[in-house]
PDB file of N, CA and C in Angstrom:
ATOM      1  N   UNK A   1      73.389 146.297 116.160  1.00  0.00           N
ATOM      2  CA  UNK A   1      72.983 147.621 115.747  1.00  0.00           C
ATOM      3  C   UNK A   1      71.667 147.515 115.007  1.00  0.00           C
ATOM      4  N   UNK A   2      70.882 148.884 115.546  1.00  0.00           N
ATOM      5  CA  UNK A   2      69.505 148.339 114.732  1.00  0.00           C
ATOM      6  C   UNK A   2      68.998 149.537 114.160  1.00  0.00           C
ATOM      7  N   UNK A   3      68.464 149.374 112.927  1.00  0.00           N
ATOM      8  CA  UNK A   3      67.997 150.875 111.944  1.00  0.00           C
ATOM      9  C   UNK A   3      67.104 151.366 112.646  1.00  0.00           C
ATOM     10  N   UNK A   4      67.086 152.840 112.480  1.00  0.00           N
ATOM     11  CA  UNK A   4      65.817 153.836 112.872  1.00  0.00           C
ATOM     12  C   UNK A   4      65.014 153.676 112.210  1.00  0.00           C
ATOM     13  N   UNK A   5      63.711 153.795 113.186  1.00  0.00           N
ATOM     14  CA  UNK A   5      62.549 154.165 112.234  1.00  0.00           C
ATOM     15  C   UNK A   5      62.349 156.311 111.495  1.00  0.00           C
ATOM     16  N   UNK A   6      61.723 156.636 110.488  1.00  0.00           N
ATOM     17  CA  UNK A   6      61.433 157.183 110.774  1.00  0.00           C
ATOM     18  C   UNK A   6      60.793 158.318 111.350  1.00  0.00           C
ATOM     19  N   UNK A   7      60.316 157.949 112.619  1.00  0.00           N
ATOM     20  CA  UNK A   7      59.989 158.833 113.649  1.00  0.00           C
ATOM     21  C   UNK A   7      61.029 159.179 114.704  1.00  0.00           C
ATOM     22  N   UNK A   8      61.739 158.167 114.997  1.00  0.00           N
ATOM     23  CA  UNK A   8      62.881 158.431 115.708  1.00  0.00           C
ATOM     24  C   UNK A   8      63.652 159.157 115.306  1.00  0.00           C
ATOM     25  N   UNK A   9      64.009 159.284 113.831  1.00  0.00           N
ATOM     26  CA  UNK A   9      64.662 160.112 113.069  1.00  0.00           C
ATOM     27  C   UNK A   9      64.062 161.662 113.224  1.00  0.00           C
ATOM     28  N   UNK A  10      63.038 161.527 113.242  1.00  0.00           N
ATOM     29  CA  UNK A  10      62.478 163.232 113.076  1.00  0.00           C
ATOM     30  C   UNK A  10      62.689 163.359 114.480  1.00  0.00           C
ATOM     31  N   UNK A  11      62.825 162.979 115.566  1.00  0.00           N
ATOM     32  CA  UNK A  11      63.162 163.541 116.925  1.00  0.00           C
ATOM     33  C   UNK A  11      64.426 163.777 117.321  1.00  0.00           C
ATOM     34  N   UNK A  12      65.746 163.790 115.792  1.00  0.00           N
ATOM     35  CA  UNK A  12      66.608 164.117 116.410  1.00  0.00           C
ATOM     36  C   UNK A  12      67.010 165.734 116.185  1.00  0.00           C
ATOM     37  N   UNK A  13      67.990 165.998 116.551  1.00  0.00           N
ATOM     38  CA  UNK A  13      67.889 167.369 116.447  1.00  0.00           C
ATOM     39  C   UNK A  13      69.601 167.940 116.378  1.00  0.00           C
ATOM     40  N   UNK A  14      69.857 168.660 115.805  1.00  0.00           N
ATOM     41  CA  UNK A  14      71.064 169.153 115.555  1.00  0.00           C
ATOM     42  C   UNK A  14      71.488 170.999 116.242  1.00  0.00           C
ATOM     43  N   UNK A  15      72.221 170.936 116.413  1.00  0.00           N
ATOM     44  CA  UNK A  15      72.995 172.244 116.496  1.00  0.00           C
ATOM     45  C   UNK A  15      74.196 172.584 116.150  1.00  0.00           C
ATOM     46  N   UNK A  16      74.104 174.302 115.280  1.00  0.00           N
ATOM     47  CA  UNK A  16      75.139 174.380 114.716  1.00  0.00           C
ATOM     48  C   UNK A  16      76.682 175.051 115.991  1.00  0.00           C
ATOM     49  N   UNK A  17      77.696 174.961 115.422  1.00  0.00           N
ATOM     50  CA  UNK A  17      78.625 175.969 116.434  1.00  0.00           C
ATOM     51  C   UNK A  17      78.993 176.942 116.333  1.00  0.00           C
ATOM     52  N   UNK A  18      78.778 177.486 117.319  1.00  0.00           N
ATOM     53  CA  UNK A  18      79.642 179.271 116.848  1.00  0.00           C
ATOM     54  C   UNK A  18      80.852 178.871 115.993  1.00  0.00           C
ATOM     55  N   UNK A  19      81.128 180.226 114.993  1.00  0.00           N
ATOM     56  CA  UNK A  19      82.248 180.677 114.465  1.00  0.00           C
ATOM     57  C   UNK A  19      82.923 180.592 115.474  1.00  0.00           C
ATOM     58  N   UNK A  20      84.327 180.311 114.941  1.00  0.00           N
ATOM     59  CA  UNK A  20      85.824 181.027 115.734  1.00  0.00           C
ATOM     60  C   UNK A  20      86.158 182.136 115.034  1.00  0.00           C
ATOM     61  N   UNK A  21      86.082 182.973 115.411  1.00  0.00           N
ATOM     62  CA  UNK A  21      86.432 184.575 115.683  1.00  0.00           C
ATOM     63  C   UNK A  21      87.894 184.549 115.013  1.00  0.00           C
ATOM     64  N   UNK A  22      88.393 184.097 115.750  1.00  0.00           N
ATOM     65  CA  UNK A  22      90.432 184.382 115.459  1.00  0.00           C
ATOM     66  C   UNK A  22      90.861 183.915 114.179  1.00  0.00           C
ATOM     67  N   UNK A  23      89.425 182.889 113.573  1.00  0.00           N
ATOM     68  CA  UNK A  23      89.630 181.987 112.328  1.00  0.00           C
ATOM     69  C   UNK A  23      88.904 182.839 111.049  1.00  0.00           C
ATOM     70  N   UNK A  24      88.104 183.835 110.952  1.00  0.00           N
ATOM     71  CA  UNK A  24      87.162 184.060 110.986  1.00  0.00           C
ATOM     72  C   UNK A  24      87.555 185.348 110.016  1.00  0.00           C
ATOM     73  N   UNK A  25      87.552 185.285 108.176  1.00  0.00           N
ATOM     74  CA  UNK A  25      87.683 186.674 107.787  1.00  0.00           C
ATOM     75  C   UNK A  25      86.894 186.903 106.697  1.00  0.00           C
ATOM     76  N   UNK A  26      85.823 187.705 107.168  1.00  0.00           N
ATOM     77  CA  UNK A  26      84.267 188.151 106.491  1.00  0.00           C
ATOM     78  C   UNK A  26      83.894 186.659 106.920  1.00  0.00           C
ATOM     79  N   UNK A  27      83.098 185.970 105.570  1.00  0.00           N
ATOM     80  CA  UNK A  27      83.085 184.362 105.540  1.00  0.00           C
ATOM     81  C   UNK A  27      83.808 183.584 105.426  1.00  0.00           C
ATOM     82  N   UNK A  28      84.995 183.806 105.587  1.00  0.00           N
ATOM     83  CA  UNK A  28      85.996 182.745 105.067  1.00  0.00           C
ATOM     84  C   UNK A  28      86.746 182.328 106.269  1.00  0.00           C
ATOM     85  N   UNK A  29      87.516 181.461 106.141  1.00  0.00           N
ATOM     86  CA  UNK A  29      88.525 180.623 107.043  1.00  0.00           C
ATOM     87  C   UNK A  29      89.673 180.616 106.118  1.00  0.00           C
ATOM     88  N   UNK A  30      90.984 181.080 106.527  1.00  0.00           N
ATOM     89  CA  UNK A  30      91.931 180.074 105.843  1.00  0.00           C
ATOM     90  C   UNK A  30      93.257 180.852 106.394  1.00  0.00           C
ATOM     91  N   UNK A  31      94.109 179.736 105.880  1.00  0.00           N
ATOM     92  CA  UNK A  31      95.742 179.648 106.375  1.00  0.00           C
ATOM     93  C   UNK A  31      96.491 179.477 105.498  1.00  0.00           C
ATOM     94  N   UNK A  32      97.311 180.297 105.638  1.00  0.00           N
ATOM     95  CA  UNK A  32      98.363 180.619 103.903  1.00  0.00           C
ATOM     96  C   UNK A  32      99.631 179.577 104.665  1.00  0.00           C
ATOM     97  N   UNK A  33     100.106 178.532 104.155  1.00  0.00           N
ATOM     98  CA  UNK A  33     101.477 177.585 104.635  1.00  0.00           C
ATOM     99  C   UNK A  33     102.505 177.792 103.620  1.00  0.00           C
ATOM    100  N   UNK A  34     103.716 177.736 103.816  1.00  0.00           N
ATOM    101  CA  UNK A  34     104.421 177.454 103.057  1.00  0.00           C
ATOM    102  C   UNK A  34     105.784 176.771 103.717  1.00  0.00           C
ATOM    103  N   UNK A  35     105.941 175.487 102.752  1.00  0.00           N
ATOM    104  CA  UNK A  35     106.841 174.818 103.402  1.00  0.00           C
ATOM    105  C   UNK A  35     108.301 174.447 102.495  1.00  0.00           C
ATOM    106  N   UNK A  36     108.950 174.013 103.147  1.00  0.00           N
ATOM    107  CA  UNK A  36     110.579 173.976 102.472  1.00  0.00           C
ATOM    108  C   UNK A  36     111.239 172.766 102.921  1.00  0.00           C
ATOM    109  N   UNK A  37     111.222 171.551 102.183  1.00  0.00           N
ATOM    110  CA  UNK A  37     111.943 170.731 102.742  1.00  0.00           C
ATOM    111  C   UNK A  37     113.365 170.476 101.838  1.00  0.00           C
ATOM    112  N   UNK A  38     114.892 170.611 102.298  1.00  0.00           N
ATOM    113  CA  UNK A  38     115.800 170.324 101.112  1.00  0.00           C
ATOM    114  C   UNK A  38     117.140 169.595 101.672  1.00  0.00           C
ATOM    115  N   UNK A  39     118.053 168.853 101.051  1.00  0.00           N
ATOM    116  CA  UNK A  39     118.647 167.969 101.763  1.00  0.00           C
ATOM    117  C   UNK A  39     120.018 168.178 100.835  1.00  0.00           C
ATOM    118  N   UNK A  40     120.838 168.002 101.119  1.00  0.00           N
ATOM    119  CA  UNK A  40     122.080 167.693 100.316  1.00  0.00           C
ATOM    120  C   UNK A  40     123.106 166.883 101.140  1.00  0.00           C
ATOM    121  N   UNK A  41     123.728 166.096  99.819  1.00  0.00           N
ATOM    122  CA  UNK A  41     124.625 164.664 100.424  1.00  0.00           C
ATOM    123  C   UNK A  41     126.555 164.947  99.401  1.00  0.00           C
ATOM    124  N   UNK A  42     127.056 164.590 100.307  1.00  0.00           N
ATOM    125  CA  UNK A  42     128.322 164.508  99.267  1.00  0.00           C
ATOM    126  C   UNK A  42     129.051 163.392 100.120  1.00  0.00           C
ATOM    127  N   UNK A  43     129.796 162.413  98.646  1.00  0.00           N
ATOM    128  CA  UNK A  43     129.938 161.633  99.072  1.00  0.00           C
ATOM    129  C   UNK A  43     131.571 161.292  97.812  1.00  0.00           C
ATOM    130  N   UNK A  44     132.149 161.258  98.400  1.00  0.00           N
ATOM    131  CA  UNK A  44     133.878 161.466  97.527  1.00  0.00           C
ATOM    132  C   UNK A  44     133.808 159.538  97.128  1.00  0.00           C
ATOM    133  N   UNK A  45     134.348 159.354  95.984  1.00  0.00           N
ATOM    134  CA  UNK A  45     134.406 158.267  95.930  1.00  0.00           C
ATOM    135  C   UNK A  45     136.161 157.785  95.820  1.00  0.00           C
ATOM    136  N   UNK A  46     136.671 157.732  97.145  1.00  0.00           N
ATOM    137  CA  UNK A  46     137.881 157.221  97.457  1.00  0.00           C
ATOM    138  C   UNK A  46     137.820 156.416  98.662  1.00  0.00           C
ATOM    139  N   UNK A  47     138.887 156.167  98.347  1.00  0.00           N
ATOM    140  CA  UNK A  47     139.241 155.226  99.963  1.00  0.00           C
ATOM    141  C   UNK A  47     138.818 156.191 101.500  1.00  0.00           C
ATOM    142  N   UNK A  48     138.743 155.304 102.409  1.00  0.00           N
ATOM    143  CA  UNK A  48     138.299 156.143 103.674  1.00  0.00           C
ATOM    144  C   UNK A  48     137.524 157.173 103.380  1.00  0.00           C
ATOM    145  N   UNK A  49     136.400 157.335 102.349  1.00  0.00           N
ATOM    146  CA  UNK A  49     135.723 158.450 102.427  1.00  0.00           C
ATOM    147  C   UNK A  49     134.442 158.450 103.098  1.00  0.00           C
ATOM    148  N   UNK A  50     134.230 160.096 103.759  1.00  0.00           N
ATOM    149  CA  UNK A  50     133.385 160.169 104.619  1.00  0.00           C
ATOM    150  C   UNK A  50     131.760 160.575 103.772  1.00  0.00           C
ATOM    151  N   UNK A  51     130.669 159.902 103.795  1.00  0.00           N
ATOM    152  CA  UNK A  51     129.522 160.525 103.232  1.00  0.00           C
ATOM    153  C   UNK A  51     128.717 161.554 104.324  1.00  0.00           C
ATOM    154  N   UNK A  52     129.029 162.958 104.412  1.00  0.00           N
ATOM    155  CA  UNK A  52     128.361 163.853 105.320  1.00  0.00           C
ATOM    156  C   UNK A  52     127.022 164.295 104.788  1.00  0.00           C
ATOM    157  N   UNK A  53     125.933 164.837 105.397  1.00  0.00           N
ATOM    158  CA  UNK A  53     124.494 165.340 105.040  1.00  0.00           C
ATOM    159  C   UNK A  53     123.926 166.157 105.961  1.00  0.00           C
ATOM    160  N   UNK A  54     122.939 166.887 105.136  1.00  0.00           N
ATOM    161  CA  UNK A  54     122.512 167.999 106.059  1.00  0.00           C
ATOM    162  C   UNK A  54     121.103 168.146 105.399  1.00  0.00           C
ATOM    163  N   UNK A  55     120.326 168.748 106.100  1.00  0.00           N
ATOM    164  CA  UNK A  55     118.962 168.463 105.819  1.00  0.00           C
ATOM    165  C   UNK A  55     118.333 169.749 107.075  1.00  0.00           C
ATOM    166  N   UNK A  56     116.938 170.468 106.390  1.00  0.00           N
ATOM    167  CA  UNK A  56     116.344 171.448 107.069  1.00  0.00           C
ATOM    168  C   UNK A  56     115.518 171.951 106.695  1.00  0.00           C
ATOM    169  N   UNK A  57     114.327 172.042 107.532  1.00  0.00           N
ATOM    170  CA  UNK A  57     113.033 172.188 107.281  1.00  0.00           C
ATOM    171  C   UNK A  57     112.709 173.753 107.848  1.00  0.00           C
ATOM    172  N   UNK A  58     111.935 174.106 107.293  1.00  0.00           N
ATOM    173  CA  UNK A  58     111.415 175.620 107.380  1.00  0.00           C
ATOM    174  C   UNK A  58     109.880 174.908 107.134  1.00  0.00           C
ATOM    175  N   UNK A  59     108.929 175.811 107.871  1.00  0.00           N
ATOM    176  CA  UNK A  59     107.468 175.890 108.144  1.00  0.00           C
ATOM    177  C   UNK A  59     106.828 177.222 108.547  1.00  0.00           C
ATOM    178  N   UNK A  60     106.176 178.152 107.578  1.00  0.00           N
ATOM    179  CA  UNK A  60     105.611 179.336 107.933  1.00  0.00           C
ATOM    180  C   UNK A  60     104.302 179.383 107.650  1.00  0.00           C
ATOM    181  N   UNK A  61     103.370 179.916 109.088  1.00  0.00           N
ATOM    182  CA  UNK A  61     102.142 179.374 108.979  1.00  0.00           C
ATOM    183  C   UNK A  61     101.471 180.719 108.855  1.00  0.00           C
ATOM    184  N   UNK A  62     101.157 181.420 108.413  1.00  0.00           N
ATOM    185  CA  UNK A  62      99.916 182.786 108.645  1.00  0.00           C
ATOM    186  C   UNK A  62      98.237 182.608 108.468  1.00  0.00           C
ATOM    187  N   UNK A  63      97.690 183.424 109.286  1.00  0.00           N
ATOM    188  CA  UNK A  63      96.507 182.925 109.395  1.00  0.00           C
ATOM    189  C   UNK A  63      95.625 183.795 109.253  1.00  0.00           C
ATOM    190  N   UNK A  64      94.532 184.025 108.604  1.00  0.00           N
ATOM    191  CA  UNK A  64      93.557 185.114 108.752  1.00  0.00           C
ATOM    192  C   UNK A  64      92.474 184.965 108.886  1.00  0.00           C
TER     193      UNK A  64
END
């Protein structure tokens, strides 16, 4: 790999990208999330006991 000089540098050239529209409110971008992760365990402490669990996720995304 080998450094630019610069002149090579001043010949490069950039472009910006359109907005996304659907993303797009006044100037801003953004996405409201809210998430829920929660679990519960029970577990009897006797003979032959069974440890059961349950667990469930929720994810709500809105966007403006």
């Amino acid at each position: 790999m080998r450094e630019l000089s610069l002149a090579e540098l001043d010949t490069e050239r950039t472009e910006l990208l359109p907005t996304r529209e659907t993303l797009t409110f006044g100037n801003y971008n953004w996405a409201n999330i809210v998430a829920n992760n929660s679990s519960m365990a029970l577990n009897a402490a006797s003979l032959y006991a069974v440890a059961n669990s349950a667990a469930g996720q929720t994810i709500v995304v809105t966007q403006g």
